[in-house]
Each structure stands twice: as structure tokens, then as C-alpha cells.
C-alpha atoms as a PDB file:
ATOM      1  CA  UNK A   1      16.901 -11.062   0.105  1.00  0.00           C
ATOM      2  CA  UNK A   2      13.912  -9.274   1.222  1.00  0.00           C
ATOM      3  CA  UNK A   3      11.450 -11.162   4.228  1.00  0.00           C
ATOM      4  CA  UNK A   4       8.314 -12.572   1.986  1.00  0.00           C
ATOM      5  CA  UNK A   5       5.507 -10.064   2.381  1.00  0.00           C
ATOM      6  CA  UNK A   6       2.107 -11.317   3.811  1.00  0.00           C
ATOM      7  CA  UNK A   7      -0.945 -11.238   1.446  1.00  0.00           C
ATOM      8  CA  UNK A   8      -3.948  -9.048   2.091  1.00  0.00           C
ATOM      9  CA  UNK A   9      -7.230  -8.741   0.036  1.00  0.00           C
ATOM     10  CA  UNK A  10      -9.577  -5.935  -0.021  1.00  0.00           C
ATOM     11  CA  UNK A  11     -13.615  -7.308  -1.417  1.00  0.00           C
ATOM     12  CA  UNK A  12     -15.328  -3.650  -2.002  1.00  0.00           C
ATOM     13  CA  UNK A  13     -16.343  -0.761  -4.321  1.00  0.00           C
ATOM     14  CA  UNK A  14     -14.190   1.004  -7.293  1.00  0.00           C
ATOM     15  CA  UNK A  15     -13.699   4.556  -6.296  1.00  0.00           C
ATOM     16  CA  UNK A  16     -12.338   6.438  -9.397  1.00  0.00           C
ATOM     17  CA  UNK A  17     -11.381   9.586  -7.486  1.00  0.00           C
ATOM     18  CA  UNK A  18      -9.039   6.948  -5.310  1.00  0.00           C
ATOM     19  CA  UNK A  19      -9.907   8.158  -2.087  1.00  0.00           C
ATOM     20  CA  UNK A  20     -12.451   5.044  -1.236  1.00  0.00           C
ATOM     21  CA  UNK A  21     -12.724   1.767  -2.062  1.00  0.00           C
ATOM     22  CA  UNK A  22     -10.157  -0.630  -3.382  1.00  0.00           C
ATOM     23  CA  UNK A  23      -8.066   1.955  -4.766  1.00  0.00           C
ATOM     24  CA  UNK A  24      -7.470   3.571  -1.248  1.00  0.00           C
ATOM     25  CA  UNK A  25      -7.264   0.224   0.384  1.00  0.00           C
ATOM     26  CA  UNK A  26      -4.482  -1.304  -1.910  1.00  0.00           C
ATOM     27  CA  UNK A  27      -2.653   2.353  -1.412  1.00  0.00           C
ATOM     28  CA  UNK A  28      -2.675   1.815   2.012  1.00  0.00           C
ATOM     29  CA  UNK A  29      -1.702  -1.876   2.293  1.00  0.00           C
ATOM     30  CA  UNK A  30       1.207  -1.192   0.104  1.00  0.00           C
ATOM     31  CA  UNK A  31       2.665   1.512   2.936  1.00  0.00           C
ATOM     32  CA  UNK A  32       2.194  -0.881   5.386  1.00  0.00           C
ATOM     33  CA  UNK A  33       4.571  -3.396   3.210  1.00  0.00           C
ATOM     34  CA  UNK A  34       2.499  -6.317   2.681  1.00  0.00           C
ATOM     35  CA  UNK A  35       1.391  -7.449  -0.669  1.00  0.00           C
ATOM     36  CA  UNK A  36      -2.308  -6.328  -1.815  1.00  0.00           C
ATOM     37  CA  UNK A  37      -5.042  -7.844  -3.560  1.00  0.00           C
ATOM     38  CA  UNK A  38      -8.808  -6.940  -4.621  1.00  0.00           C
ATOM     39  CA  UNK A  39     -12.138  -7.362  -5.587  1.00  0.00           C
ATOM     40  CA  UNK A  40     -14.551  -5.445  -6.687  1.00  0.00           C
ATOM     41  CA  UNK A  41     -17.912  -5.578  -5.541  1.00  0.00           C
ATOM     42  CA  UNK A  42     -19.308  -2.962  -7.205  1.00  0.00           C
ATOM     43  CA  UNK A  43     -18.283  -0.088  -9.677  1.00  0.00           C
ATOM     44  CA  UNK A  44     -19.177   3.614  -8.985  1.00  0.00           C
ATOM     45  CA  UNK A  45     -19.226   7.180 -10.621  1.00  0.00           C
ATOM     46  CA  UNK A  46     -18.224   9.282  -7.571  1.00  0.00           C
ATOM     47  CA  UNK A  47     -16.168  12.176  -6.877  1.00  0.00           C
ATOM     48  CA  UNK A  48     -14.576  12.943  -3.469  1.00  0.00           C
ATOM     49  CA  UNK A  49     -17.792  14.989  -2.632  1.00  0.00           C
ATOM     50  CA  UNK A  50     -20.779  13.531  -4.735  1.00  0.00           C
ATOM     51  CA  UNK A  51     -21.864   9.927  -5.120  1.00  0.00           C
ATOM     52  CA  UNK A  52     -23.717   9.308  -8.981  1.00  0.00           C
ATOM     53  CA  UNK A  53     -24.254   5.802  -9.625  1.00  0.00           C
ATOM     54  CA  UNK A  54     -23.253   2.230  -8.468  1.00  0.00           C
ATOM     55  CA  UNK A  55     -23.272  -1.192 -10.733  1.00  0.00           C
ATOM     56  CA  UNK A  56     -23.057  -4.282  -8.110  1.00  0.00           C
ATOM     57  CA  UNK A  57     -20.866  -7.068  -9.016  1.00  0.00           C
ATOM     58  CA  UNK A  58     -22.584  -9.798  -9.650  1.00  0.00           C
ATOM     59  CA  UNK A  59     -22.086 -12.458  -6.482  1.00  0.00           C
ATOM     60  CA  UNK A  60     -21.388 -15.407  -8.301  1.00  0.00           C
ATOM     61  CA  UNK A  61     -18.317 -13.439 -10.038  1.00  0.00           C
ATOM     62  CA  UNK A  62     -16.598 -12.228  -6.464  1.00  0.00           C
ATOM     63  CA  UNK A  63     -17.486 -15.510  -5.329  1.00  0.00           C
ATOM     64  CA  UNK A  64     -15.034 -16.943  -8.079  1.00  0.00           C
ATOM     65  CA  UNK A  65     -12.556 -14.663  -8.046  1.00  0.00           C
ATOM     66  CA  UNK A  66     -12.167 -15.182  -4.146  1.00  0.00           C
ATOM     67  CA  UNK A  67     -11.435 -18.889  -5.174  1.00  0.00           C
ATOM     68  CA  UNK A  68      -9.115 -18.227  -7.635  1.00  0.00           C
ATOM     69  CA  UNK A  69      -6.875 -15.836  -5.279  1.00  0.00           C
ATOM     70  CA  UNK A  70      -7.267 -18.432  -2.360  1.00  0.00           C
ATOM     71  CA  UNK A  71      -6.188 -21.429  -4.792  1.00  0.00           C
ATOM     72  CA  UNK A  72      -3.251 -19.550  -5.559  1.00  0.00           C
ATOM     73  CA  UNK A  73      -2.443 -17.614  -2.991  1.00  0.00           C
ATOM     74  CA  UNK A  74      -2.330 -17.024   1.017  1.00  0.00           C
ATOM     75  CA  UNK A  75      -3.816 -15.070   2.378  1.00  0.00           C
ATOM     76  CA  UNK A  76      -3.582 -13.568   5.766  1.00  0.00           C
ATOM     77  CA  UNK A  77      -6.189 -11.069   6.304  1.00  0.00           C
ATOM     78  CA  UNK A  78      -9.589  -9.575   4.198  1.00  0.00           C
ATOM     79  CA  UNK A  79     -10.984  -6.347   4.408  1.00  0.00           C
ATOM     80  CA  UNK A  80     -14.605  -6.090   3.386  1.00  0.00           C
ATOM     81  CA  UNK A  81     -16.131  -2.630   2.232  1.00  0.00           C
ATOM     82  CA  UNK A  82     -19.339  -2.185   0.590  1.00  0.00           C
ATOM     83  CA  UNK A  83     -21.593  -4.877   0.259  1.00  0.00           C
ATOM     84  CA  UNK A  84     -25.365  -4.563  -1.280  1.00  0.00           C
ATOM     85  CA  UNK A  85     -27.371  -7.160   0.910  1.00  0.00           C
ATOM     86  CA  UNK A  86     -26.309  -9.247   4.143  1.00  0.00           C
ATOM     87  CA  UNK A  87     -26.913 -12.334   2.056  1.00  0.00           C
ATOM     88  CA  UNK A  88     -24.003 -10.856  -0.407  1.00  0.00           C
ATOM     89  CA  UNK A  89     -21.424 -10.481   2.462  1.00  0.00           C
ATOM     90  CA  UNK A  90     -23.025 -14.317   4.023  1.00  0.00           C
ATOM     91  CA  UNK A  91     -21.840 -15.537   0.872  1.00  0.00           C
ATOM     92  CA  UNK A  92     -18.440 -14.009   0.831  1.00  0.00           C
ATOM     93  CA  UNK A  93     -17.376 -14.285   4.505  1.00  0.00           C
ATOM     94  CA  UNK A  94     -18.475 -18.333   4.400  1.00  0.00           C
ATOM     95  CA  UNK A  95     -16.527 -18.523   1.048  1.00  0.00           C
ATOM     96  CA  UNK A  96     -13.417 -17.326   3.003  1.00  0.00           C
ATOM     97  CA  UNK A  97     -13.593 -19.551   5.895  1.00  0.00           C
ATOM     98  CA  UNK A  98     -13.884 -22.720   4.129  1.00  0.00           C
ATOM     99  CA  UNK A  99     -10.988 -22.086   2.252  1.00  0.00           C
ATOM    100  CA  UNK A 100      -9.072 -20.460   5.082  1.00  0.00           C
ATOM    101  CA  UNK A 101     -10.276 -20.889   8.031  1.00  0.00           C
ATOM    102  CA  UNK A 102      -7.201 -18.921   9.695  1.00  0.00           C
ATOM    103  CA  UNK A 103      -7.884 -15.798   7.599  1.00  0.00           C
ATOM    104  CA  UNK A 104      -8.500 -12.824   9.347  1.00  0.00           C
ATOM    105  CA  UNK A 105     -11.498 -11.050   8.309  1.00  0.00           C
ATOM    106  CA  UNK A 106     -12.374  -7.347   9.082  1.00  0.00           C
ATOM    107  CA  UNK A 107     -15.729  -5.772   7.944  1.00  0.00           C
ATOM    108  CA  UNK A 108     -15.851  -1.632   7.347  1.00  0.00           C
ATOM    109  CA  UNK A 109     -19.658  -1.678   8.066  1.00  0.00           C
ATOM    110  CA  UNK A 110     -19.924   0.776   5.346  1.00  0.00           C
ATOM    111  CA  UNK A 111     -23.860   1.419   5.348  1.00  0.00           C
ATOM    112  CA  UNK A 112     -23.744   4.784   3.725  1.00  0.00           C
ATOM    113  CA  UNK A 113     -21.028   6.814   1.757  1.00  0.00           C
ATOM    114  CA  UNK A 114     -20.234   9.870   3.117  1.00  0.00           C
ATOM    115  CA  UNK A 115     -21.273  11.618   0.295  1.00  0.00           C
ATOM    116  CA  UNK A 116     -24.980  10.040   1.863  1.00  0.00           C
ATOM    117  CA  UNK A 117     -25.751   7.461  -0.989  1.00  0.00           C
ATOM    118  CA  UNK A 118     -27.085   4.240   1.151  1.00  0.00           C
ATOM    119  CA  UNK A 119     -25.452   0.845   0.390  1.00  0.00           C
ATOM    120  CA  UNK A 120     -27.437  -1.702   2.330  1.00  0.00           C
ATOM    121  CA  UNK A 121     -30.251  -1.727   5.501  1.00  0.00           C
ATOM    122  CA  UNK A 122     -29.851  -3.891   8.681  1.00  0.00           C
ATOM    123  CA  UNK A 123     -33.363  -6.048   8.696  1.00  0.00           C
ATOM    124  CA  UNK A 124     -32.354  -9.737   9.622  1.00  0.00           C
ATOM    125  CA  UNK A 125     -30.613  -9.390  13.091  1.00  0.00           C
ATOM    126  CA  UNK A 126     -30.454 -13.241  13.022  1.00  0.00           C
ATOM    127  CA  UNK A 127     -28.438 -13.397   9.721  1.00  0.00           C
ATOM    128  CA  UNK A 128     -26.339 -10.327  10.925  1.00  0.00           C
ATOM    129  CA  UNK A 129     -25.205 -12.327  14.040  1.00  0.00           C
ATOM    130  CA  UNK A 130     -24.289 -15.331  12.084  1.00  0.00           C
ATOM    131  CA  UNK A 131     -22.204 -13.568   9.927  1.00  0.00           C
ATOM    132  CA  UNK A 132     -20.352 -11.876  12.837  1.00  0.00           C
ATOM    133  CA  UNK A 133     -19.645 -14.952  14.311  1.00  0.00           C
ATOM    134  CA  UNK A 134     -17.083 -15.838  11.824  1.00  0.00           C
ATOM    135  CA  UNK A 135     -15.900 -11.645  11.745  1.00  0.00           C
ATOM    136  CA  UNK A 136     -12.749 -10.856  13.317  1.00  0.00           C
ATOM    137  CA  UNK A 137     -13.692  -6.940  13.725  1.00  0.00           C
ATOM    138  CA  UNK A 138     -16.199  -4.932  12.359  1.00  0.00           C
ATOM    139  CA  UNK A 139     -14.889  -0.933  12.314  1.00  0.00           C
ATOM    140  CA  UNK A 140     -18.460   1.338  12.645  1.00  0.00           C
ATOM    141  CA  UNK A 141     -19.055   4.985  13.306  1.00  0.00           C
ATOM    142  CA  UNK A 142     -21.400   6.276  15.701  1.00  0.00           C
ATOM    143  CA  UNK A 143     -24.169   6.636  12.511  1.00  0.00           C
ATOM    144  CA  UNK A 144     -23.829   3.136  12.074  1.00  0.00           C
ATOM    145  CA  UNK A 145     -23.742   1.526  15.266  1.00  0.00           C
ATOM    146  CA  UNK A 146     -27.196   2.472  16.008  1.00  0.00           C
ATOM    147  CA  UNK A 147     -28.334   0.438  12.833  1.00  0.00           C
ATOM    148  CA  UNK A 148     -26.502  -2.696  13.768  1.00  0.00           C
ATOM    149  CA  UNK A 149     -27.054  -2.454  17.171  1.00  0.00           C
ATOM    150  CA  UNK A 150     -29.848  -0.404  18.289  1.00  0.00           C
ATOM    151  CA  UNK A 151     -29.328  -0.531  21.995  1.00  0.00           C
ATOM    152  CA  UNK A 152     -25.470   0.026  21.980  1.00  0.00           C
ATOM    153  CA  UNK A 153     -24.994   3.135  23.895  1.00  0.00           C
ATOM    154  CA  UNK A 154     -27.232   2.907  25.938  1.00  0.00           C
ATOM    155  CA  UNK A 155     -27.123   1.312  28.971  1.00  0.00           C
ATOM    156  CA  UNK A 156     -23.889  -0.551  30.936  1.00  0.00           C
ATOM    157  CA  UNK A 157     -21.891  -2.771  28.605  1.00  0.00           C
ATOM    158  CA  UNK A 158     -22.994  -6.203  29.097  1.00  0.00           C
ATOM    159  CA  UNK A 159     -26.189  -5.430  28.201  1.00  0.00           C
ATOM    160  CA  UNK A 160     -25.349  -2.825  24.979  1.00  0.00           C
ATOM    161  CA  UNK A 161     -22.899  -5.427  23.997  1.00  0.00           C
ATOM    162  CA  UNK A 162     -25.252  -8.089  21.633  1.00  0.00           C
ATOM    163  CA  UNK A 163     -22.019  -9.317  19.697  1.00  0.00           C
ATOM    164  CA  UNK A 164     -18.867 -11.156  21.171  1.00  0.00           C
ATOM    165  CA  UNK A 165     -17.138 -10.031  17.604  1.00  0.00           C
ATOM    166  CA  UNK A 166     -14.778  -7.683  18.863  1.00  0.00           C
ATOM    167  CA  UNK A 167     -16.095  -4.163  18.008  1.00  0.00           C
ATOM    168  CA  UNK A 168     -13.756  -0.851  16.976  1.00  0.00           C
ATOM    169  CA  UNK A 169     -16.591   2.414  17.316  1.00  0.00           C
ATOM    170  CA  UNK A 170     -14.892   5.342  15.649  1.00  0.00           C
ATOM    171  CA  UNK A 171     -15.048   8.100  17.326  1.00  0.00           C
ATOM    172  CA  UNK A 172     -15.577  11.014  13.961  1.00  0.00           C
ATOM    173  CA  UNK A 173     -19.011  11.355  14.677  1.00  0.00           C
ATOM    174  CA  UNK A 174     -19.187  11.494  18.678  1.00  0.00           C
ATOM    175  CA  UNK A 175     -19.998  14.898  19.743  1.00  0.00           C
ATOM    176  CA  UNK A 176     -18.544  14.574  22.860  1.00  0.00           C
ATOM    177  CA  UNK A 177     -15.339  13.114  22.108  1.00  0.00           C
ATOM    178  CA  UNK A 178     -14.213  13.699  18.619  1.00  0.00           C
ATOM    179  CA  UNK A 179     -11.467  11.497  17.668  1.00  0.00           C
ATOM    180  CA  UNK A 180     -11.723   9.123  20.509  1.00  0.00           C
ATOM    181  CA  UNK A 181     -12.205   5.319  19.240  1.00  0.00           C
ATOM    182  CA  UNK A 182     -13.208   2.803  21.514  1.00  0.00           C
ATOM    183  CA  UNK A 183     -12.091  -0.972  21.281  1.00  0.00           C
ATOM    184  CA  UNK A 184     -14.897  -3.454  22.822  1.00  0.00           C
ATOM    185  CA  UNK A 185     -12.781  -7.086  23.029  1.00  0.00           C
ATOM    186  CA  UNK A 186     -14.714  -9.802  24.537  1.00  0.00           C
ATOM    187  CA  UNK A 187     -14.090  -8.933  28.116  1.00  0.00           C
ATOM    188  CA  UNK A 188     -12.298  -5.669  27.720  1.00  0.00           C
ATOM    189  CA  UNK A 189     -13.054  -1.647  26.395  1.00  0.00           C
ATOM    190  CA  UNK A 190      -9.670   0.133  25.312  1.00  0.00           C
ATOM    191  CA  UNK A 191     -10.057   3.906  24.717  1.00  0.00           C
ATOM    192  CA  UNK A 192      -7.883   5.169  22.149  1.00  0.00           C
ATOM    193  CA  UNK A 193      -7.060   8.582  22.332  1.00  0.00           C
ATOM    194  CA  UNK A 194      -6.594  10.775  19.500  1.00  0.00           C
ATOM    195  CA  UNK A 195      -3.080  12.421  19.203  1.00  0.00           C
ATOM    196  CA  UNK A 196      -2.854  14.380  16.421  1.00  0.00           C
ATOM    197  CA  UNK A 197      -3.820  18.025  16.804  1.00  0.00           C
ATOM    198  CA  UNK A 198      -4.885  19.063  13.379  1.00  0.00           C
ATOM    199  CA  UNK A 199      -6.939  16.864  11.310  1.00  0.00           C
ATOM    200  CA  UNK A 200      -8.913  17.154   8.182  1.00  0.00           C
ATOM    201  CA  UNK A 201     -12.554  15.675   7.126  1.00  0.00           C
ATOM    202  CA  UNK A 202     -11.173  13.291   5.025  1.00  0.00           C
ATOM    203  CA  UNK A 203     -13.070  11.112   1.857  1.00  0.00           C
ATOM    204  CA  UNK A 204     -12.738   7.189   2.709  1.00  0.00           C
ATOM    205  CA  UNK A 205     -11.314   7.751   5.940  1.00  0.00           C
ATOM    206  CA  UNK A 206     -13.012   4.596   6.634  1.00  0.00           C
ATOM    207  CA  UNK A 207     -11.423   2.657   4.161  1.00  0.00           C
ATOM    208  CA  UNK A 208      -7.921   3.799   5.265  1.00  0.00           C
ATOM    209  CA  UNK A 209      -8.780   2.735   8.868  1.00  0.00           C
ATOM    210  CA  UNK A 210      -9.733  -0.593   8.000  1.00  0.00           C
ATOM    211  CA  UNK A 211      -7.215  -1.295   5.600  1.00  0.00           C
ATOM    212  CA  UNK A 212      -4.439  -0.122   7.542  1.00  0.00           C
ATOM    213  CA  UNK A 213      -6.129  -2.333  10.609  1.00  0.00           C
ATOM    214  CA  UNK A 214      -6.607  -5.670   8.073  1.00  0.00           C
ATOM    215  CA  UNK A 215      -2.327  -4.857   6.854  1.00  0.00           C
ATOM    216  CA  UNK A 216      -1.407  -4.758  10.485  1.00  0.00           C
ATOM    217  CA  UNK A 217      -3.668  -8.167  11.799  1.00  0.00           C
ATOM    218  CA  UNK A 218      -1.802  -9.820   8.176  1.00  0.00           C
ATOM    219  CA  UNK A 219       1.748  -8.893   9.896  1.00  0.00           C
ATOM    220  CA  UNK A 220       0.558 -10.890  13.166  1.00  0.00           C
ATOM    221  CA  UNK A 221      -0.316  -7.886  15.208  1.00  0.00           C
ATOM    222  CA  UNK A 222      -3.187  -8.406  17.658  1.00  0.00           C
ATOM    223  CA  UNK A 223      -6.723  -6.787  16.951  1.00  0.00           C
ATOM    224  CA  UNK A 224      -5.577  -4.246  20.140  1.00  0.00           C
ATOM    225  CA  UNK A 225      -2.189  -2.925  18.700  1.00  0.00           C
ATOM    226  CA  UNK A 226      -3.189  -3.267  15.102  1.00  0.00           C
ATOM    227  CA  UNK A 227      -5.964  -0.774  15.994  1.00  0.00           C
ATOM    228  CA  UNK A 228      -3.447   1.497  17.872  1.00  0.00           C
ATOM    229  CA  UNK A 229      -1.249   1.264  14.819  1.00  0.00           C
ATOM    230  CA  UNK A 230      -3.423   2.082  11.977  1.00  0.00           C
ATOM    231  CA  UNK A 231      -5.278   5.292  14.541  1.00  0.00           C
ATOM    232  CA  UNK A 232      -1.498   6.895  14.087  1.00  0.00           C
ATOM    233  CA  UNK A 233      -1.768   5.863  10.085  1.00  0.00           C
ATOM    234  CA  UNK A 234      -4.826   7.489   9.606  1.00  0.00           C
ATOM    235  CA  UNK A 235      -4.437  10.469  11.898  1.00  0.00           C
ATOM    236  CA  UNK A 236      -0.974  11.044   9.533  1.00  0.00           C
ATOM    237  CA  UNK A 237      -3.229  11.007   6.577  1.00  0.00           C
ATOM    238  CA  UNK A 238      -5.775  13.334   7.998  1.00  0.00           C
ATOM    239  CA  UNK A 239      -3.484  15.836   8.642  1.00  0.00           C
ATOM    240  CA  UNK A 240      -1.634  15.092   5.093  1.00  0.00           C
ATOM    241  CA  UNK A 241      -3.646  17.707   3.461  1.00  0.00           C
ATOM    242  CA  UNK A 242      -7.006  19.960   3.746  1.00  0.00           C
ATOM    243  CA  UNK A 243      -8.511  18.740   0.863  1.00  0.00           C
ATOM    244  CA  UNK A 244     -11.461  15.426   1.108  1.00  0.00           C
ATOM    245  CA  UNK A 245      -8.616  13.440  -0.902  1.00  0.00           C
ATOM    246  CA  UNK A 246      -5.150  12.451   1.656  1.00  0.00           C
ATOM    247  CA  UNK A 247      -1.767  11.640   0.625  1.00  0.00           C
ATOM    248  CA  UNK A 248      -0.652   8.168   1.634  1.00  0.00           C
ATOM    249  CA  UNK A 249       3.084   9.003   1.618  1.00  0.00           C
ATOM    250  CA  UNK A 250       4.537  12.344   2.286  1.00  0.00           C
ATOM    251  CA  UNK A 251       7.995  12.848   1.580  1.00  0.00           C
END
């Protein structure tokens, strides 16, 4: 018989194109081999290249749903995507850790598709701290780190670093070092090197990150090698094909 599989949710958009969202995340749990749940937080018309519309899921609704997969279910790890206000994901991530405190939660600070459509603004820096207090990582680009913390990078790292949550910056977006992530723990920076050689702009790259990060904390890795791990996941599924849309599993 087959070693139980560890349960995983994903609390973010519908994608219909599959390359974002839920869709992408429960794609990508499943090739890690643990056992994948969602819910939605909002449903889109998108393509891989052109963002239409978004309907928000009404909070109350999530809320529920989160306490009906909790009641039944354990789970080990949460990935968060989009999110419309900082109240929204309050709401959520307390929801989570009073009915599991143990659960690991990782937020994909999703501010703005890729296809540019905005999701949510940074205003309360109070409430944004609070809610990283009880965040196990939060996965930004470069774009993004600037709007959660403006001072970041600049300056040493003591005084960049406003957030004990442990931080993952993506590296896509820096200029100078394209494909070169770096991991801020509480009292240590890991650089993680890129080592693929060909890569392609992919659609929900994000999501796959995160995902593949949230499967590999649920399978008791630490927040440093499940990083490590899901960089080679995700650099395999840049390279899978040139299109905006990847291929999870290549024969």
C-alpha cells in the first residue's frame, strides 16, 4: 500500500486558460505527489496574454469553505494567490491558524497579473505586518517588493529587512541578475542560482513557484530546500515549451 499523501490547499483565482491560478497550482501539487485542494477567490476571463474581467468571491463563502476542508481534512500547507483587499487575506490567514495552528502558510504576493490587471494596493503597513506575522513565506518579484516594502533594496540588510517572515525575492525581474532568487531567513540570505540555460517567459510562473514551494513545506521540507526544490521545478517548466502556457509533465 501506497504512503498516505499530505494535503495541500491552494485559496486564489480561476484561470480558464490553466496556466494561473488554482488550476496551475493543483497541476503542480499533483507532480509533487501530495493530495490537492482549492478555493476560489475570485473567477476571471483571461487568456495566457490578456486579462478581461474578475468576479471576487465573496469572503464569507471562502471563509466557509476553508472550515469545511479543515473539519474534514488535514492539512499541511496553504498557498494563497490573489486576494482583493488585505482585510480579505486578514480574514483568511486568521481563519487558518485557529483551526491549524501548525499549517504552513505561503503567500504569492500577487499584486498585479502579468498580463498588468492590478489585484490589490499596499496602504495599511500596520495590518500588512500583522498578517505576516502568522505567514510562513511570502514569494515577491522585484515589482512587488518595492510596494510591500519600500526601502528593501536599499541599504544593508538589517535595516531593508522590516519583516522577520522569511522572504523568497524572485529574481525574473532583476536586471542585473536574471534568474537569481534570493532567500532572506531570519538571520540568514541564501542566493539561489539559476541552472537552467534556456528558459521561457512563462504565464503563472508565479503560481508554479509557490505551489511547488507550499507541496514541498507539506512533505516536511524546510522553507530553504523546499525553495531549492521547487527553483529546479519551475526552471523544468520554463524550459518545457516557448509558448506563455508550460507543460507540467513531459514525457
Amino acid at each position: 500500500m501506497s504512503k498516505n499523501r499530505p494535503h495541500v490547499l491552494s485559496i486564489a483565482g480561476l484561470d480558464p486558460s490553466g496556466g494561473a491560478g488554482i488550476l496551475a497550482d493543483v497541476k503542480t501539487f499533483e507532480q509533487h505527489q501530495v493530495t490537492g485542494f482549492a478555493i476560489s477567490t475570485a473567477n476571471t476571463i483571461q487568456t495566457e496574454n490578456r486579462f478581461y474581467e474578475i468576479l471576487w468571491t465573496d469572503l464569507d463563502f471562502v471563509i466557509r469553505s476553508i472550515e469545511t476542508l479543515f473539519g474534514n481534512y488535514k492539512i499541511e500547507a496553504v498557498k494563497i494567490g490573489i486576494i482583493p483587499s488585505l482585510s480579505y487575506l486578514n480574514s483568511i490567514v486568521s481563519t487558518i491558524k485557529q483551526l491549524s495552528p501548525n499549517t504552513k502558510i505561503v503567500w504569492d504576493t500577487v499584486l498585479k497579473s502579468s498580463t498588468e490587471f492590478d489585484f490589490i494596493s499596499i496602504k495599511n503597513q500596520e495590518l500588512l505586518e500583522a498578517i505576516l506575522s502568522k505567514i510562513d513565506l511570502i514569494t515577491p518579484n522585484y515589482n512587488e517588493i518595492r510596494q510591500l516594502f519600500p526601502d528593501f533594496l536599499s541599504g544593508n540588510f538589517e535595516a531593508k529587512k522590516d519583516s522577520t517572515t522569511p522572504i523568497l525575492l524572485k529574481g525574473g525581474h532583476n536586471a542585473e541578475e536574471v534568474g537569481t532568487d534570493y532567500l532572506y531567513l531570519e538571520n540568514q540570505t541564501h542566493k539561489l542560482l539559476p541552472s537552467a540555460t534556456i528558459c521561457y517567459e512563462k504565464h503563472g510562473s508565479g503560481c508554479v513557484l509557490s505551489s511547488a514551494i507550499t507541496a514541498n513545506l507539506a512533505l516536511g521540507q524546510s522553507v530553504e530546500k523546499a525553495c531549492k526544490n521547487a527553483k529546479i521545478y519551475i526552471e523544468k517548466y520554463l524550459s518545457s515549451t516557448t509558448t506563455l502556457i508550460g507543460y507540467h509533465y513531459v514525457p
